[in-house]
Protein backbone atom coordinates (compact mmCIF):
# COMPACT_ATOMS: atom_id res chain seq x y z
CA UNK A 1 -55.15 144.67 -189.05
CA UNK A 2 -56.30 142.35 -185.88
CA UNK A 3 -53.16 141.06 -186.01
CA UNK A 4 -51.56 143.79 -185.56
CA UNK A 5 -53.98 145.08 -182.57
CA UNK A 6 -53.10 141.67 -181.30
CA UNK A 7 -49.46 141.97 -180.99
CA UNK A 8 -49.75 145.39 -179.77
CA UNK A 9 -52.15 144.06 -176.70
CA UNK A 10 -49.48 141.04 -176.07
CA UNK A 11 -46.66 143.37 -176.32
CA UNK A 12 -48.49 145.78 -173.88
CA UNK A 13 -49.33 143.20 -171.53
CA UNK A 14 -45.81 141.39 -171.65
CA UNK A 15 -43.78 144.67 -171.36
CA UNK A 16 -46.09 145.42 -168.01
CA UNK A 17 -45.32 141.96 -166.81
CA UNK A 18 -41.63 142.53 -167.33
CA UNK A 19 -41.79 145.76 -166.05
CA UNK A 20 -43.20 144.38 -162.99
CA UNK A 21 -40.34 141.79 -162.09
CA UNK A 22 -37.67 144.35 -162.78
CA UNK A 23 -37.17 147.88 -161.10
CA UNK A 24 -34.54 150.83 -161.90
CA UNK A 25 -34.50 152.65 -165.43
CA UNK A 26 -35.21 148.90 -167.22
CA UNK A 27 -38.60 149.28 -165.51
CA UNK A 28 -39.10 152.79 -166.57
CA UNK A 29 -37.66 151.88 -170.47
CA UNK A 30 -40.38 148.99 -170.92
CA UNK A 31 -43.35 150.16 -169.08
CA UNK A 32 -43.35 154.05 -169.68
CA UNK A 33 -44.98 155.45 -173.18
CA UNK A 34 -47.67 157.52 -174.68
CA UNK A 35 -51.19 157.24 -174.35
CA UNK A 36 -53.30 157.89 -177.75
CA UNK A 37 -56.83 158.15 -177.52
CA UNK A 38 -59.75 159.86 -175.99
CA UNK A 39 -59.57 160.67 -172.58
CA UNK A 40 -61.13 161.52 -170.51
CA UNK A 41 -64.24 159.05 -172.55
CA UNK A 42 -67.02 160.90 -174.34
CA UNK A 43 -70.32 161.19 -172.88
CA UNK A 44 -73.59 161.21 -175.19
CA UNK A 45 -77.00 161.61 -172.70
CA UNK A 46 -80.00 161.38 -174.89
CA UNK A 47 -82.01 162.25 -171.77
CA UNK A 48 -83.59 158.67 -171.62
CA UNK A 49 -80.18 156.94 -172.10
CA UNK A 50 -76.46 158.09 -172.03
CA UNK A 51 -73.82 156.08 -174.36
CA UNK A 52 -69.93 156.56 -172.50
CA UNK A 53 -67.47 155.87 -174.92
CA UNK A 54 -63.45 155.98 -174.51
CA UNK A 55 -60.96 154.34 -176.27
CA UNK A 56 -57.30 154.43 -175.12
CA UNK A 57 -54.09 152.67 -176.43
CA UNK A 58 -50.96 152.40 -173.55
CA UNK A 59 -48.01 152.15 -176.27
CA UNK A 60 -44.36 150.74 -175.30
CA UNK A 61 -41.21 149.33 -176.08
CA UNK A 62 -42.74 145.67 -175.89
CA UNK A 63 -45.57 146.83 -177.44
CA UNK A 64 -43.87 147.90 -180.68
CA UNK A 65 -41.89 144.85 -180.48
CA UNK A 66 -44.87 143.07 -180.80
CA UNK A 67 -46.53 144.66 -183.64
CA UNK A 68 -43.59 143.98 -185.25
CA UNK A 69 -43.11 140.70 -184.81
CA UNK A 70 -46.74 140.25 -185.60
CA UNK A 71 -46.27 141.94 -189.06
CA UNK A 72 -43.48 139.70 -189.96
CA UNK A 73 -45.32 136.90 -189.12
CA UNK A 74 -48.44 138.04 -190.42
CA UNK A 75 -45.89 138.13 -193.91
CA UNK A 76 -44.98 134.93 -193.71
CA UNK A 77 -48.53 133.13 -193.76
């Protein structure tokens, strides 16, 4: 499963770093996608403490690429 989370984070980040050198609908095809998760973040206040917790994942093109490519490695070890 960390993986997994891993090539979805290096996916992420390397589909915004393409996205970044290239403009037009390529830009819009790698870097736009769904966000799943909790927003806006949950806040607990105890009265003496408050916990603020979010969690958010940013999923794209290059970000299922890289789960994928993750899994097949991950099958090959």
């Amino acid at each position: 499963m960390l993986i997994v989370v891993a090539g979805l984070v290096v996916g992420s980040l390397l589909g915004e770093l393409l996205g970044n050198l290239t403009s037009g609908w390529v830009q819009e095809f790698l870097t736009k996608g769904p966000t799943i998760g909790v927003t806006p973040p949950v806040t607990l206040d105890l009265r003496l403490i408050a916990f603020t917790l979010g969690v958010a994942f940013k999923v794209n093109v290059v970000g299922v690429l890289g789960i994928v490519i993750s899994a097949v490695t991950l099958r090959h070890l």
